[in-house]
C-alpha atoms as a PDB file:
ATOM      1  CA  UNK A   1      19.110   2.360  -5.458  1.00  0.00           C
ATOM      2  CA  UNK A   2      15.898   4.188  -5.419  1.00  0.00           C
ATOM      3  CA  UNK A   3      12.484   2.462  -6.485  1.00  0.00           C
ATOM      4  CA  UNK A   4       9.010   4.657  -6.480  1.00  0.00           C
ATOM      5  CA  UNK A   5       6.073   3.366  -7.437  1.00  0.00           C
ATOM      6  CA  UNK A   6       2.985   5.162  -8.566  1.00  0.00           C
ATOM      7  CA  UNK A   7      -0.266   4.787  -8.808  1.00  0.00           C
ATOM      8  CA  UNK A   8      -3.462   6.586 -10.590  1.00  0.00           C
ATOM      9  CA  UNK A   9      -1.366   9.962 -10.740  1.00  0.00           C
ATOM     10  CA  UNK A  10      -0.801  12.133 -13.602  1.00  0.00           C
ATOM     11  CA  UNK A  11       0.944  11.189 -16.812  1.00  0.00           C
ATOM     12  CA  UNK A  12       2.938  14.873 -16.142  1.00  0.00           C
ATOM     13  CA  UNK A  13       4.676  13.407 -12.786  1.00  0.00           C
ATOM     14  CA  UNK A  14       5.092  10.094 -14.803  1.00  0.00           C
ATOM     15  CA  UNK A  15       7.014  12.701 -17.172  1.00  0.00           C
ATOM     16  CA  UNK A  16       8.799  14.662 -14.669  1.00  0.00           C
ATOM     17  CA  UNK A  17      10.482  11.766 -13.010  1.00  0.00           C
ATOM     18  CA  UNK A  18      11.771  10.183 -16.025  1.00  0.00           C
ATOM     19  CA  UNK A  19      13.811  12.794 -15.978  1.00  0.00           C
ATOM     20  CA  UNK A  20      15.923  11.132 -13.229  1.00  0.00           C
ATOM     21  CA  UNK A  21      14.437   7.536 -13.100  1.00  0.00           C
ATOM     22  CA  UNK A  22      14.488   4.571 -15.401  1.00  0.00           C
ATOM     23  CA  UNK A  23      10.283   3.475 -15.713  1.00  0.00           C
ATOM     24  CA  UNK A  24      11.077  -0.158 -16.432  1.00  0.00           C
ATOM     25  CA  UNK A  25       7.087  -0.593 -15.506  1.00  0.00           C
ATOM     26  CA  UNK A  26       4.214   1.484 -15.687  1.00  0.00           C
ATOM     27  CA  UNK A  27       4.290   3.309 -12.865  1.00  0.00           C
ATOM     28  CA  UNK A  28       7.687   2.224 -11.303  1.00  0.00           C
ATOM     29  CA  UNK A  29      10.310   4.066 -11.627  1.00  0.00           C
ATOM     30  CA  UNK A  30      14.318   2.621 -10.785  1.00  0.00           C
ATOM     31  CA  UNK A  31      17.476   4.740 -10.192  1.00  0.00           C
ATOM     32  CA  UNK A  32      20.280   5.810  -8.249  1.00  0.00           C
ATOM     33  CA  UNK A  33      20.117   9.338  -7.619  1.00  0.00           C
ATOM     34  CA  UNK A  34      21.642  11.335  -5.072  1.00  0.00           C
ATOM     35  CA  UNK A  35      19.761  11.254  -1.608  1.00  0.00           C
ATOM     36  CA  UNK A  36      19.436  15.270  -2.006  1.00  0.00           C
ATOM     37  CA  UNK A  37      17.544  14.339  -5.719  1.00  0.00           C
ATOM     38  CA  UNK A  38      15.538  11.773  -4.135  1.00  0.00           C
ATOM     39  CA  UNK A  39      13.945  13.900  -1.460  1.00  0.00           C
ATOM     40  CA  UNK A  40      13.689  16.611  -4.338  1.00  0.00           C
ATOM     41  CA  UNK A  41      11.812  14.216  -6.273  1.00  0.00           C
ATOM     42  CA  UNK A  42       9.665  12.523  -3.258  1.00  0.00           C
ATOM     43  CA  UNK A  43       8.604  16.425  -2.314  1.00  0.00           C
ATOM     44  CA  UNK A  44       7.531  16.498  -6.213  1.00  0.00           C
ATOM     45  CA  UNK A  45       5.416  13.344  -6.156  1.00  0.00           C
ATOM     46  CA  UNK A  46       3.879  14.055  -3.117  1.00  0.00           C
ATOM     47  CA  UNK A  47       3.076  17.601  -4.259  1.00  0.00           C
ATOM     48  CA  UNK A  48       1.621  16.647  -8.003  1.00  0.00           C
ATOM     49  CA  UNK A  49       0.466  13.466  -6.940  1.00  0.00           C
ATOM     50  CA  UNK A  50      -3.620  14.367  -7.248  1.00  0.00           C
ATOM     51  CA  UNK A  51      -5.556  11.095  -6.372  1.00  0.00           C
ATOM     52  CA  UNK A  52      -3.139   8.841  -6.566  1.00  0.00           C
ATOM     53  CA  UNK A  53      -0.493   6.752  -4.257  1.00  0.00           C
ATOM     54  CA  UNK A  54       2.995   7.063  -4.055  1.00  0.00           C
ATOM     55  CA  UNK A  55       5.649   4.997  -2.691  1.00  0.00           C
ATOM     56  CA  UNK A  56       9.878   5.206  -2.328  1.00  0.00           C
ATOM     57  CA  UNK A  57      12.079   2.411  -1.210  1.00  0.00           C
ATOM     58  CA  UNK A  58      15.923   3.625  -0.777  1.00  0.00           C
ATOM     59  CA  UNK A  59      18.530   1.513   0.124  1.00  0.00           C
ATOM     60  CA  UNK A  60      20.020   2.952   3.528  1.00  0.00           C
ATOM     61  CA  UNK A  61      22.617   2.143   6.036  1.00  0.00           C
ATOM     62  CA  UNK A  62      19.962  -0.201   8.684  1.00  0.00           C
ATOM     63  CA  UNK A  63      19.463  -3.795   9.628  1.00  0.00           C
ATOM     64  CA  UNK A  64      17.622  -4.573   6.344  1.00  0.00           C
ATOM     65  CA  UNK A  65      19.383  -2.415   3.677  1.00  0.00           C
ATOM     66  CA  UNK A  66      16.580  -0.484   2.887  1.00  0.00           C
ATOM     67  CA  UNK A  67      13.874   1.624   4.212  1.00  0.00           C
ATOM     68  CA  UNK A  68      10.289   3.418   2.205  1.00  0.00           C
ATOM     69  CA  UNK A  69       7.999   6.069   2.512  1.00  0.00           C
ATOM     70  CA  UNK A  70       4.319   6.168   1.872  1.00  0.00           C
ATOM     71  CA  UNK A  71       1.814   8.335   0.426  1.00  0.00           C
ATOM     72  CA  UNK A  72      -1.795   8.529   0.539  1.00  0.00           C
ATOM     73  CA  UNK A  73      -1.399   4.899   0.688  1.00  0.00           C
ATOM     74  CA  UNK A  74      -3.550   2.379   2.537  1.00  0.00           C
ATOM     75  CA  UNK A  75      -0.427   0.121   4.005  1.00  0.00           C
ATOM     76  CA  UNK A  76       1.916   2.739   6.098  1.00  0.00           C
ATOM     77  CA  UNK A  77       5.472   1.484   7.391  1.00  0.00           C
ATOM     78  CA  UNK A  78       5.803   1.282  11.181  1.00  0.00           C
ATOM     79  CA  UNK A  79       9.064   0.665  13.390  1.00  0.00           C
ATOM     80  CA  UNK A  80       8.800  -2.225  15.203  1.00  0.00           C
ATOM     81  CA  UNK A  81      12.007  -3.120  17.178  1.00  0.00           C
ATOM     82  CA  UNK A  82      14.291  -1.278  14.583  1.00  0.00           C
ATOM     83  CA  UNK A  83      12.896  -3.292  11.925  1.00  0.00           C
ATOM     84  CA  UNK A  84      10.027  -1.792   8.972  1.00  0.00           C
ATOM     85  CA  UNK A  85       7.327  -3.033   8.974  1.00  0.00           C
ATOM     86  CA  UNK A  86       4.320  -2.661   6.859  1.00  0.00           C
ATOM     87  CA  UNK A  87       1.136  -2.169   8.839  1.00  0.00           C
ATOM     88  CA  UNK A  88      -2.202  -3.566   6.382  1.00  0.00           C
ATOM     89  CA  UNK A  89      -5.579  -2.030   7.196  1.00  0.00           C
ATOM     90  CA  UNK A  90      -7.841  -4.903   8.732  1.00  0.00           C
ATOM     91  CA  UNK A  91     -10.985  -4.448   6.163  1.00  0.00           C
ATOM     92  CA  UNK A  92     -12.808  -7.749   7.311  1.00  0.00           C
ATOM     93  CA  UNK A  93     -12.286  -6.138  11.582  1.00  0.00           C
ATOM     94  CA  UNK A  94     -13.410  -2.899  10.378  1.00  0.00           C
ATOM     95  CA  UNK A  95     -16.257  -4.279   8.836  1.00  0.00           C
ATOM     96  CA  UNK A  96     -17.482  -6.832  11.712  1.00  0.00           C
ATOM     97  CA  UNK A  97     -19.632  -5.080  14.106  1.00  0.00           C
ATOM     98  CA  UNK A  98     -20.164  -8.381  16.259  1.00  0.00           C
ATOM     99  CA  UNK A  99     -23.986  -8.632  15.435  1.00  0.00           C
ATOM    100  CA  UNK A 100     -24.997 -12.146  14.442  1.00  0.00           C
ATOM    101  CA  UNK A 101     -25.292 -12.603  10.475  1.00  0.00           C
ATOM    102  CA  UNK A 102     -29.002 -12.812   9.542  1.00  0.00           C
ATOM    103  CA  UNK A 103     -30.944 -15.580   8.196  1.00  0.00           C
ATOM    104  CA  UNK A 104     -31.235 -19.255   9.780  1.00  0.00           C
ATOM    105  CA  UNK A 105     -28.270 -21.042  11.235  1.00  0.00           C
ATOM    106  CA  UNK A 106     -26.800 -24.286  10.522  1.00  0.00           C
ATOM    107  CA  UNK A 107     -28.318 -26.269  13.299  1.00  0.00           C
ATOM    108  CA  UNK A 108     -31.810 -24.807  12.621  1.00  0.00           C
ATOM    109  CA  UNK A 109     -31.884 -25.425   9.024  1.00  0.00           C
ATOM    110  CA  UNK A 110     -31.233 -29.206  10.109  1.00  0.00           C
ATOM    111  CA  UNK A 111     -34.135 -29.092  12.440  1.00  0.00           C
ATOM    112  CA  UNK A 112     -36.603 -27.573   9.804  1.00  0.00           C
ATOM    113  CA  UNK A 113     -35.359 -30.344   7.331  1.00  0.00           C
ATOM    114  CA  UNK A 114     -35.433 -32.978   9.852  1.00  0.00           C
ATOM    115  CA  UNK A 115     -38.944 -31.891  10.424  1.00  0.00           C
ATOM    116  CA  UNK A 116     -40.197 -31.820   6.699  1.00  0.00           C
ATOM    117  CA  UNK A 117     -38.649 -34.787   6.099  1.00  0.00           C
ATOM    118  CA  UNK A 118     -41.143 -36.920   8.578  1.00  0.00           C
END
């Protein structure tokens, strides 16, 4: 079984892999081509893919039955301990640069209001 999902690429590789592939989805395509066809078609997506993101699943002989490939894509499989993982970008790490937020904190706004208030 063969699964690749695509996303923001050309209606022509859409085309091209129906072909081979079932697109029950827009975008993901389902069959059960040989493995020789499915690295012919991988080499085609990731050639005529443009902008877009491309991603196979395969069933394989492994511990889970299955391993994918990524393109272009944000989450990228890593092998941890013979076992896939997928590895998500950290946006809210990347983002943090450890300076304090500004504005008042919590504790001062109380003292302010505390204040006022009398």
């Amino acid at each position: 079984m063969t699964v690749i999902v695509l996303t923001n690429c050309p209606v022509g590789l859409r085309g091209f892999l129906t072909r081979w592939l079932l697109e029950n989805s827009a975008g993901v395509f389902i069959g059960n081509p040989s493995a020789r066809v499915r690295d012919a078609l991988w080499d085609e997506v990731r050639q005529y893919a443009g902008q877009g993101r491309s991603l196979l699943a395969y069933t394989t002989n492994n511990e889970q039955g299955f391993t994918f490939r990524t393109h272009d894509h944000a989450w990228h499989p890593v092998d941890h301990e013979g076992l896939t993982l997928i590895r998500r970008p950290n946006l809210e790490a990347d983002q943090d640069t450890g300076a304090p937020k500004p504005g008042w904190s919590k504790a001062s706004k109380r003292r302010r209001f505390n204040r006022n208030a009398q």
